[in-house]
Structures are given as structure tokens and as C-alpha cells.
N, C-alpha and C. Protein backbone atom coordinates (compact mmCIF):
# COMPACT_ATOMS: atom_id res chain seq x y z
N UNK A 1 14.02 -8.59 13.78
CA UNK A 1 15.19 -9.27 14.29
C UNK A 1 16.43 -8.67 13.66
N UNK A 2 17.54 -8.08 14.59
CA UNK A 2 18.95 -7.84 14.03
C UNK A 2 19.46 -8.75 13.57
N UNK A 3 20.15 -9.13 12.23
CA UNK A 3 21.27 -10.14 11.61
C UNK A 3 22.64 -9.38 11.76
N UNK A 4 22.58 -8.78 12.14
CA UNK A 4 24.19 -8.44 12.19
C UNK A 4 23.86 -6.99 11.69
N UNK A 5 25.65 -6.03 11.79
CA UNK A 5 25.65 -4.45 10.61
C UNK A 5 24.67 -3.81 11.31
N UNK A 6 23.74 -3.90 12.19
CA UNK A 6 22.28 -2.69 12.23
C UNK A 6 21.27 -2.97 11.15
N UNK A 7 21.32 -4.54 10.54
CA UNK A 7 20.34 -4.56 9.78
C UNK A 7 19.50 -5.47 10.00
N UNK A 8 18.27 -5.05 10.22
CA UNK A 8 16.65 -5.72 10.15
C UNK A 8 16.23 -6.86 9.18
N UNK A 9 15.81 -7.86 8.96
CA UNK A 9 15.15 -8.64 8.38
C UNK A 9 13.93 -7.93 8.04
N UNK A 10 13.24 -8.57 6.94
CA UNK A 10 12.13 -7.96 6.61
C UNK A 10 10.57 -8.93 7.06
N UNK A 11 9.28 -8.66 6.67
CA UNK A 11 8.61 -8.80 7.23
C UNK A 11 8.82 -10.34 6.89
N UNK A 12 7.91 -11.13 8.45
CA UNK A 12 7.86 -12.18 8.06
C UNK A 12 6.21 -12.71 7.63
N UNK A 13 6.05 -13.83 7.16
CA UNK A 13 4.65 -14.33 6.55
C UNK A 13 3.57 -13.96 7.26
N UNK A 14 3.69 -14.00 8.87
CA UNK A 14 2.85 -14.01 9.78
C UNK A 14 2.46 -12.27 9.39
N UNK A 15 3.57 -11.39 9.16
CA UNK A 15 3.41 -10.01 9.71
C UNK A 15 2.62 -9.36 8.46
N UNK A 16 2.60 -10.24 7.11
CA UNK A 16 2.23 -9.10 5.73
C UNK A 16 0.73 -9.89 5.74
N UNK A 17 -0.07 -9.06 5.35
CA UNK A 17 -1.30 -8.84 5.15
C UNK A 17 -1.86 -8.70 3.73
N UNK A 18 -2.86 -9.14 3.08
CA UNK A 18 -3.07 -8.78 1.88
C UNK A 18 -3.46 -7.51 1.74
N UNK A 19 -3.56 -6.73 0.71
CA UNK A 19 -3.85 -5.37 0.88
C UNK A 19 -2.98 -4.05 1.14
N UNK A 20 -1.39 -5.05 1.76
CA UNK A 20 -0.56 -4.04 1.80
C UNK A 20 0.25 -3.84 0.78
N UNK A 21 0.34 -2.32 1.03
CA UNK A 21 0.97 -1.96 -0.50
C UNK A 21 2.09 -1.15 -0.45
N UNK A 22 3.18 -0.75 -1.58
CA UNK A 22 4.06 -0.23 -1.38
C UNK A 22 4.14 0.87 -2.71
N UNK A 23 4.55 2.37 -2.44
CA UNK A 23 5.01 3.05 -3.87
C UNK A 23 6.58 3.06 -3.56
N UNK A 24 7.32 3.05 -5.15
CA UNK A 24 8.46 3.35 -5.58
C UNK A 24 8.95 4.09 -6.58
N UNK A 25 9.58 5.06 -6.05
CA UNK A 25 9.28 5.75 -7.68
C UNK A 25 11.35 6.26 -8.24
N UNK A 26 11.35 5.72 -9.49
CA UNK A 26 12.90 5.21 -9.88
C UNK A 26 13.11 6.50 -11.41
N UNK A 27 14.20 6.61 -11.22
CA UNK A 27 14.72 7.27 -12.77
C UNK A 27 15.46 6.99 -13.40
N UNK A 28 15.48 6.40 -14.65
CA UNK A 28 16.79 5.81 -14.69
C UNK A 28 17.46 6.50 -15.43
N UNK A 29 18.89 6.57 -14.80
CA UNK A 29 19.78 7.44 -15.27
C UNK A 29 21.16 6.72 -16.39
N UNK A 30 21.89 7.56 -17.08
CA UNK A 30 22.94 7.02 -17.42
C UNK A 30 23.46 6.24 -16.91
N UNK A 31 24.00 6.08 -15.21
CA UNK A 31 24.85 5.32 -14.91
C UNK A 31 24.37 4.09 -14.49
N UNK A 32 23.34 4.52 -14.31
CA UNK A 32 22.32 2.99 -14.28
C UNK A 32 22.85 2.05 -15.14
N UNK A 33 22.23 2.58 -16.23
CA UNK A 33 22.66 1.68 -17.87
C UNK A 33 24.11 1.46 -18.23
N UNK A 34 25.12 2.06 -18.08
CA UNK A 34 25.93 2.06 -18.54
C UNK A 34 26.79 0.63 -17.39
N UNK A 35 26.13 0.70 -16.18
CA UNK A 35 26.60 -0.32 -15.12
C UNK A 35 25.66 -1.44 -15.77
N UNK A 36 24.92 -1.37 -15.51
CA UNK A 36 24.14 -2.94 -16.00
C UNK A 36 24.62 -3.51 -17.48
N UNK A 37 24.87 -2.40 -18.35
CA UNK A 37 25.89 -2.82 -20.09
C UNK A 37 26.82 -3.54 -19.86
N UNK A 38 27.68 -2.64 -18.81
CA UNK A 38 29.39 -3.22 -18.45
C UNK A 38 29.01 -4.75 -17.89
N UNK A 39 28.39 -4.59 -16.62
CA UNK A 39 28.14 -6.18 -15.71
C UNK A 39 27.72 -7.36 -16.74
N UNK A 40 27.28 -7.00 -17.73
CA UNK A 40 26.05 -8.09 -18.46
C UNK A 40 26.81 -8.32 -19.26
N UNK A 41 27.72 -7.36 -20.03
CA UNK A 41 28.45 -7.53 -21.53
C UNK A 41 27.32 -7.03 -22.71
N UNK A 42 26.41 -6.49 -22.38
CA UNK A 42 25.13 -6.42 -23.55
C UNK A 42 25.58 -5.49 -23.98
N UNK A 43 25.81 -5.25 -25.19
CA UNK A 43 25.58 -4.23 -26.19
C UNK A 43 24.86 -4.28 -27.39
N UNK A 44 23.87 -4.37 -26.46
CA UNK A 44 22.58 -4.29 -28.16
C UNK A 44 22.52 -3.04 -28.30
N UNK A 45 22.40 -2.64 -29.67
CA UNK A 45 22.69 -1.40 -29.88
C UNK A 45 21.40 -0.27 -29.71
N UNK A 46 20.48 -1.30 -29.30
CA UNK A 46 18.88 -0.61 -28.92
C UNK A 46 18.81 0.07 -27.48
N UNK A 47 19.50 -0.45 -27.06
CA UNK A 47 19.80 0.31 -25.47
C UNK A 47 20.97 1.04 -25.45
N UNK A 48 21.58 1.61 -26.87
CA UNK A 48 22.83 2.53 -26.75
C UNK A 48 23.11 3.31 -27.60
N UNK A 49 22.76 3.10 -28.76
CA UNK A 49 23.13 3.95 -29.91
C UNK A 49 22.28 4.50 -30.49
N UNK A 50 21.96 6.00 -30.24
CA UNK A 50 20.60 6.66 -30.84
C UNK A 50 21.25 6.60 -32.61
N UNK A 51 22.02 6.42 -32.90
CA UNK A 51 21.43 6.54 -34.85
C UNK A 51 20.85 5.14 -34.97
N UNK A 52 21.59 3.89 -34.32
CA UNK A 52 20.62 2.88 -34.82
C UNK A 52 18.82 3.17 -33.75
N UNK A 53 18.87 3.44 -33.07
CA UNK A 53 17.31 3.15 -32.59
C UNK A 53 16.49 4.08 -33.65
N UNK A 54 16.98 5.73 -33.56
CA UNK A 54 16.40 6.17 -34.61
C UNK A 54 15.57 5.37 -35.60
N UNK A 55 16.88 4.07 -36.10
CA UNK A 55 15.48 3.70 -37.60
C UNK A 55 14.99 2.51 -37.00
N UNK A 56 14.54 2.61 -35.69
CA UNK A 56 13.68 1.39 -34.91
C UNK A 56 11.98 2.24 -34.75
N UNK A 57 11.19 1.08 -34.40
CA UNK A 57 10.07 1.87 -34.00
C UNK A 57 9.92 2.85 -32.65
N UNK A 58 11.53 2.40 -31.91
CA UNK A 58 10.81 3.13 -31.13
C UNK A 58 11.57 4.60 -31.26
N UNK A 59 12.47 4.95 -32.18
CA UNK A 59 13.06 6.12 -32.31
C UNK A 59 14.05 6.52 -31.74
N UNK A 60 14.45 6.06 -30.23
CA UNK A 60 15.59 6.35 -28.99
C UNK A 60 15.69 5.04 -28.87
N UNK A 61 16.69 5.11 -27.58
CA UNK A 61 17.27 4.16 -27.06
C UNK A 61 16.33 3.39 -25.39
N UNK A 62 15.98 2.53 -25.62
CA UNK A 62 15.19 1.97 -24.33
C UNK A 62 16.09 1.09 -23.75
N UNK A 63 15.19 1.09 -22.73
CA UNK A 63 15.84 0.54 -21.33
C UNK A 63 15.68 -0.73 -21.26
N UNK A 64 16.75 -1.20 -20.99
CA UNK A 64 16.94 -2.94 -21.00
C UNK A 64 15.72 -3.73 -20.38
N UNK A 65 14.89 -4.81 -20.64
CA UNK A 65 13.87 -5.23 -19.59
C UNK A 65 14.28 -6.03 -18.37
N UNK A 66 15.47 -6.44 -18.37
CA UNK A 66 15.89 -6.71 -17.22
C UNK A 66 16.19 -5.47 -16.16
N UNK A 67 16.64 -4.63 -16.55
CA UNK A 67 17.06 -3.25 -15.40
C UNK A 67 15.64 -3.30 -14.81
N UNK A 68 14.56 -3.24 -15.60
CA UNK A 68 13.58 -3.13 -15.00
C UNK A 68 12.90 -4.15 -13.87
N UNK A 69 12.89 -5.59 -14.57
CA UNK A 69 13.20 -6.48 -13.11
C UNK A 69 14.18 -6.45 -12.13
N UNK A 70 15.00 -6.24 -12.12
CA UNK A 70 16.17 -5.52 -11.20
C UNK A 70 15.69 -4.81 -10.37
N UNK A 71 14.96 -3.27 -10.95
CA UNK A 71 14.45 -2.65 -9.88
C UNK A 71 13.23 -2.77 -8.65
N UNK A 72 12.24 -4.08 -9.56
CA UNK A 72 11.46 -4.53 -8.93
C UNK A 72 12.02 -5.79 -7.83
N UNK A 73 12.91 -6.71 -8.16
CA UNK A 73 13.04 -7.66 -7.31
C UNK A 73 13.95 -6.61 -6.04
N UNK A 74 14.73 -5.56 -6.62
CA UNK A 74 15.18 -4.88 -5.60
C UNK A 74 14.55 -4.21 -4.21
N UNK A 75 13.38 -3.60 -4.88
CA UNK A 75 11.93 -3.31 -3.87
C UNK A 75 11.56 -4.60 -3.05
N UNK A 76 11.80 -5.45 -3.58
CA UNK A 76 11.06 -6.70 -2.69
C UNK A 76 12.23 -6.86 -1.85
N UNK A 77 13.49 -6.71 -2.12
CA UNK A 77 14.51 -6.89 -1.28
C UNK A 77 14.66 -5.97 -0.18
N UNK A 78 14.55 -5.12 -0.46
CA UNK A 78 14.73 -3.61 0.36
C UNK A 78 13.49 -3.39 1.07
N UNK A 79 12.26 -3.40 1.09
CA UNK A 79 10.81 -3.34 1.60
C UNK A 79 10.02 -3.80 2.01
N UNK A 80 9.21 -4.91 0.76
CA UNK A 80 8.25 -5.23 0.97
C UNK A 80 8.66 -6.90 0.22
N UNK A 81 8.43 -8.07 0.89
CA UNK A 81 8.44 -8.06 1.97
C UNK A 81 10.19 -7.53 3.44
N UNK A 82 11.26 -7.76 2.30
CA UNK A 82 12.23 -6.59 2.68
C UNK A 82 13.87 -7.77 2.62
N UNK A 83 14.30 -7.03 3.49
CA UNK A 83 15.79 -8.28 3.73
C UNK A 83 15.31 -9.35 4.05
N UNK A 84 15.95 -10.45 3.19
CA UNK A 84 16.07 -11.66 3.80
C UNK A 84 14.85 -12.66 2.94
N UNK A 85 14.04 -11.74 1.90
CA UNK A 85 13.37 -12.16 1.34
C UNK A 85 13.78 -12.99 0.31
N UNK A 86 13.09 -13.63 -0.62
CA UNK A 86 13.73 -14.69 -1.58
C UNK A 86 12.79 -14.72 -2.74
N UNK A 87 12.91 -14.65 -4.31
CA UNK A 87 11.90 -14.27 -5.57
C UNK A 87 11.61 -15.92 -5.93
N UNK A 88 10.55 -16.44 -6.05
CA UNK A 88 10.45 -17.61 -6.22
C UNK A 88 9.39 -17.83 -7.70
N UNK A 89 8.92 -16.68 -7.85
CA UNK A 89 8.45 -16.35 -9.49
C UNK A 89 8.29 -15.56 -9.88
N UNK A 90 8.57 -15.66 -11.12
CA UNK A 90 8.42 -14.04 -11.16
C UNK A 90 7.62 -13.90 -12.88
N UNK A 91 6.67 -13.02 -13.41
CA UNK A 91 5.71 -12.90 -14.66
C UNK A 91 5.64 -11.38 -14.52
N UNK A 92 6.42 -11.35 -16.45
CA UNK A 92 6.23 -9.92 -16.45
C UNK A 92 5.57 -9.14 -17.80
N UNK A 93 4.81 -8.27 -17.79
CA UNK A 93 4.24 -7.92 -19.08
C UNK A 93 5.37 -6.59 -19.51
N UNK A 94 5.71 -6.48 -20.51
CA UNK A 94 6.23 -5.16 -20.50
C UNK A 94 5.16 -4.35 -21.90
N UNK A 95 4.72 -3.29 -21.49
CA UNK A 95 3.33 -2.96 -22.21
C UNK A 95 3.91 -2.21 -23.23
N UNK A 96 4.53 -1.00 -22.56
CA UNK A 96 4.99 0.33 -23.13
C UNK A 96 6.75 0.16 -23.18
N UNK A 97 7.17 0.55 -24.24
CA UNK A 97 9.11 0.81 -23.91
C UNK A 97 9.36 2.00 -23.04
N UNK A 98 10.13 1.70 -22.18
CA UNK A 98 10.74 2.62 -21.23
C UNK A 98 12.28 3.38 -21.73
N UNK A 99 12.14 4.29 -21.79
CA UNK A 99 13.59 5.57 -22.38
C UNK A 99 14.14 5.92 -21.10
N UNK A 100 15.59 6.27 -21.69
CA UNK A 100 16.88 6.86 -20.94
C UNK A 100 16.01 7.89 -20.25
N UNK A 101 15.94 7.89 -18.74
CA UNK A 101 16.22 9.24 -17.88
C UNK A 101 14.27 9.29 -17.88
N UNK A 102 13.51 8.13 -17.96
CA UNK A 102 12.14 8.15 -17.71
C UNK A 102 12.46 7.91 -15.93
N UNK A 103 11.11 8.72 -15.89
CA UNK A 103 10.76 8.60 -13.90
C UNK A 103 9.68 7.02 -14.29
N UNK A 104 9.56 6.40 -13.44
CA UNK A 104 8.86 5.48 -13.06
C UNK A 104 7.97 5.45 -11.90
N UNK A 105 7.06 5.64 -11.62
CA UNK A 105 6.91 4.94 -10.29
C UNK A 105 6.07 3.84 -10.38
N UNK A 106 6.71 2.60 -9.18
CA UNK A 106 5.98 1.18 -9.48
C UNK A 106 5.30 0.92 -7.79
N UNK A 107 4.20 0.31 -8.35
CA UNK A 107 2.81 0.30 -7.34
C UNK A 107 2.91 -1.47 -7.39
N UNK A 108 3.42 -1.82 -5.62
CA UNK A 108 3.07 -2.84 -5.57
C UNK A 108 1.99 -3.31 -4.24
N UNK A 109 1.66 -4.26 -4.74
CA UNK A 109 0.13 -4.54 -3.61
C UNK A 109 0.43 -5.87 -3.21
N UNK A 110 -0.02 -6.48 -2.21
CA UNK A 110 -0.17 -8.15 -1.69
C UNK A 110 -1.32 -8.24 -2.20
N UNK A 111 -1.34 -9.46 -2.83
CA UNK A 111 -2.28 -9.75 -3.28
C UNK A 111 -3.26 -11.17 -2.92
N UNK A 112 -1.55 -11.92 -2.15
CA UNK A 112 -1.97 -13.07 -1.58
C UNK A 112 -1.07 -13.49 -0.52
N UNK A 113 -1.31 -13.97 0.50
CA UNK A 113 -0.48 -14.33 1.36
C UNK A 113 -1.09 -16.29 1.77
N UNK A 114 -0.29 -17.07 1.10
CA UNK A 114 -0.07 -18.26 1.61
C UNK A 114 0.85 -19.10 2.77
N UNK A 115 0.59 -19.02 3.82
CA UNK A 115 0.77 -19.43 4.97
C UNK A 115 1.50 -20.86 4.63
N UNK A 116 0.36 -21.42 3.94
CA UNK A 116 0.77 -23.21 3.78
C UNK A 116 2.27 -23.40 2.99
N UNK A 117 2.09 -22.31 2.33
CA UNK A 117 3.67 -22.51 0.97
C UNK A 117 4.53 -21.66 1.49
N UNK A 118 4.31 -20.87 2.29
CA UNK A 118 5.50 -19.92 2.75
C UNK A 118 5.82 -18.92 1.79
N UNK A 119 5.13 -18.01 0.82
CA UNK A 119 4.59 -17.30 -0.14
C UNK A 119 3.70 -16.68 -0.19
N UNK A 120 4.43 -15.34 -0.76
CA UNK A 120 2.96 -14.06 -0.81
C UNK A 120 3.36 -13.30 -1.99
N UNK A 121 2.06 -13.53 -2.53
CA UNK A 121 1.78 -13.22 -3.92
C UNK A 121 2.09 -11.29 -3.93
N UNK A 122 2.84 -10.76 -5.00
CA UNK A 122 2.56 -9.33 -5.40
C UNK A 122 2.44 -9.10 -6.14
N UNK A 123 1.35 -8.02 -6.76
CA UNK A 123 1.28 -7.34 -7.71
C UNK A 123 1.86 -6.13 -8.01
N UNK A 124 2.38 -6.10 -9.14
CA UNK A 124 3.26 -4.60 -9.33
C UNK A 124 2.45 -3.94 -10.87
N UNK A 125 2.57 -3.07 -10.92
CA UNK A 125 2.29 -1.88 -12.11
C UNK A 125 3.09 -0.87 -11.89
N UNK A 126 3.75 -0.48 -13.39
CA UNK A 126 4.37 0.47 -13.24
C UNK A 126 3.91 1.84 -14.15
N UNK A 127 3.87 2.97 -13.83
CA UNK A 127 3.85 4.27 -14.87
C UNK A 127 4.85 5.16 -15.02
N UNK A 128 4.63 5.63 -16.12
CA UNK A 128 5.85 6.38 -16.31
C UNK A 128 4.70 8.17 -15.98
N UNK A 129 6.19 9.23 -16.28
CA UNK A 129 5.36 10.52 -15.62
C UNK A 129 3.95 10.73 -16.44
N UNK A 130 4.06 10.15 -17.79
CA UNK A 130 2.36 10.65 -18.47
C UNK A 130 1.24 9.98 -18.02
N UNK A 131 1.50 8.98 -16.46
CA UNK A 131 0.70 7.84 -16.43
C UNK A 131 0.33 7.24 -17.41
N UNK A 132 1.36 6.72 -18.40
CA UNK A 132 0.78 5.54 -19.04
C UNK A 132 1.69 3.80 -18.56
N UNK A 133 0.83 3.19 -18.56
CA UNK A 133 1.21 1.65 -18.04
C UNK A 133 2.29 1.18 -18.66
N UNK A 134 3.53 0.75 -18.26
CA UNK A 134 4.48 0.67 -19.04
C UNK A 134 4.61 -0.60 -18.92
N UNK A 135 4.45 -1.44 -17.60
CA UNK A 135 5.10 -2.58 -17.13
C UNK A 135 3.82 -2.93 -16.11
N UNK A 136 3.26 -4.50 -16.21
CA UNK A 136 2.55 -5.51 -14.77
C UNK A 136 3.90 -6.36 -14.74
N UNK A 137 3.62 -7.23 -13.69
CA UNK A 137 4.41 -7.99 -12.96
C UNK A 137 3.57 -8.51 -12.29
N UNK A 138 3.61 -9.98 -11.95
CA UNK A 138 3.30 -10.77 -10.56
C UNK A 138 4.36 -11.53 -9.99
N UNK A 139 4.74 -10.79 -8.65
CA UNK A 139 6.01 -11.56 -8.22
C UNK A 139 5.68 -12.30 -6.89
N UNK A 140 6.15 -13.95 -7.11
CA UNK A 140 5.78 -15.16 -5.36
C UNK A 140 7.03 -14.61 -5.07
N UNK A 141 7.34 -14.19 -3.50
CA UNK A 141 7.86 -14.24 -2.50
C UNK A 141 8.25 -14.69 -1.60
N UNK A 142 9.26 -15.49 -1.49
CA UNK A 142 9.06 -16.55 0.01
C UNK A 142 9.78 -14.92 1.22
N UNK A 143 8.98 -14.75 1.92
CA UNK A 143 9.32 -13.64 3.21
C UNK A 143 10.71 -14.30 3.59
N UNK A 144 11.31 -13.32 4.37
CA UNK A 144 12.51 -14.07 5.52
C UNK A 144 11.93 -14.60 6.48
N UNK A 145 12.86 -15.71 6.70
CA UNK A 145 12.26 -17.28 7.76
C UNK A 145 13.31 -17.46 8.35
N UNK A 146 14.24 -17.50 9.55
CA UNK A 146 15.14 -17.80 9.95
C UNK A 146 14.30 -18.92 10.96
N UNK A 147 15.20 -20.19 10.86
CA UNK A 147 14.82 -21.20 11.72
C UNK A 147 14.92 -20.92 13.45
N UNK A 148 14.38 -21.38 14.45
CA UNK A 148 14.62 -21.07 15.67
C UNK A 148 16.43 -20.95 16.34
N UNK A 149 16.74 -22.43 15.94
CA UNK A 149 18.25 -22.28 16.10
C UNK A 149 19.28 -21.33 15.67
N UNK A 150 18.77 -21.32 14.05
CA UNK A 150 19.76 -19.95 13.58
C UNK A 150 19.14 -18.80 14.29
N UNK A 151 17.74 -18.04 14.75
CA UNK A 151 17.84 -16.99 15.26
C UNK A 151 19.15 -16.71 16.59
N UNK A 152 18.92 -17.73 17.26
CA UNK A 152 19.96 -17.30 18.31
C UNK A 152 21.38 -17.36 18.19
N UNK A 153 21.80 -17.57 17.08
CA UNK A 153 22.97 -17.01 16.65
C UNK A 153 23.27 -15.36 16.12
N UNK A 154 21.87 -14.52 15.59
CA UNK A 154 21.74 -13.40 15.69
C UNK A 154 21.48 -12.52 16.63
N UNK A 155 21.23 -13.09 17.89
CA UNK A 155 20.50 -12.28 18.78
C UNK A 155 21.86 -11.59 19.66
């Protein structure tokens, strides 16, 4: 369904299937970080200043764990299930620390699709380029639902 702009709604409950899956694969760059610092006000100095991380365990500067939900609720926005979608939980492991200018790619799957609640379960995992597990996630989804009446105000 068009909402307006040339833009599509994303799938609805009826249309996702368990089993379907999506790859994404992200880098995060300077300006990434340096936008999410400014927006947030964060300046922990673990996500910015290599002499203090240096005498941390992890040696550099890592990546905020929110940027990283960011990029995942963003996938659900943009894809799967897509526009118009809505995050209604969200559980996250973060395994491994993620560094300035790491590739990612994050693997998400349906894992459940509830009809009765209007919710579909996903699973996400993420790796970085050495394939090691950096990040799980299980994120509920309510799909886009436009009521009958509001559709025909888009049409």
C-alpha cells in the first residue's frame, strides 16, 4: 500500500512467515559516532578518547551499545518487517565490544509470527569480519496495520 512520497508500507502480519530472514551488513564510521555523541550529549570517554580506553580492557575506543540497537531497530524499520512497523521489545546480549570502523553484518530470522497479538518475533546475531559473535538480540514487532478507514485516505 502507498502512504504518500512513493513510499510502501512494510510487510503486514498476514504476509511474514517464520523462517524469513534478512542480511545487513553496517560499518561504522566516524560520522556515525560523532552524530549519535552530539544527539545524545554522551561523552564517555570510552567511545572517544583512545589514551583513556588504552588503560581499559578493551585498549580502543568502542562503539556505543545503543548505536548498535539503532542499527537494528533501523533494519526492522527499513525491511523486515519494514515501514510502518513498531518495536514492542526488545533483549539484547552484547557478547564481544565492537570498535571504530568494524564491518558488521547482522542476520535476522522470524522466528515467530503471532497472529493473535499482532507480533512477530525476530532473531538477530551479529558478526563482525573475523566471524566472531559480537551481539544476539530478540526483537517483538508489531508489523504495519493501517485500519480499513485510514487505508482509504492513502489510496
Amino acid at each position: 500500500m502507498d502512504i504518500g512520497n512513493s513510499q510502501k508500507i512494510g510487510k503486514t502480519i498476514e504476509e511474514i512467515q517464520e523462517g524469513e530472514s534478512l542480511s545487513v551488513t553496517e560499518t561504522i564510521e566516524d560520522s556515525q559516532l560523532l552524530l549519535y555523541l552530539g544527539l545524545t550529549n554522551d561523552a564517555n570517554p570510552l567511545y572517544i578518547q583512545h589514551d583513556y580506553a588504552k588503560q581499559t580492557m578493551y585498549k580502543n575506543p568502542i562503539v556505543p551499545s545503543v548505536m548498535l540497537m539503532g542499527i537494528l531497530t533501523s533494519s526492522v524499520s527499513k525491511h523486515l518487517p519494514g515501514p510502518g512497523s513498531h518495536v514492542v521489545n526488545f533483549s539484547m546480549n552484547f557478547i564481544e565490544p565492537v570498535y571504530h570502523y568494524e564491518t558488521l553484518t547482522f542476520q535476522f530470522e522470524v522466528i515467530k509470527v503471532d497472529k493473535m497479538k499482532d507480533v512477530v518475533t525476530i532473531s538477530v546475531e551479529a558478526v563482525n569480519t573475523k566471524n566472531d559473535r559480537v551481539l544476539d538480540a530478540v526483537v517483538m514487532v508489531q508489523p504495519p496495520s493501517i485500519t480499513k478507514e485510514r487505508s482509504e485516505e492513502f489510496e
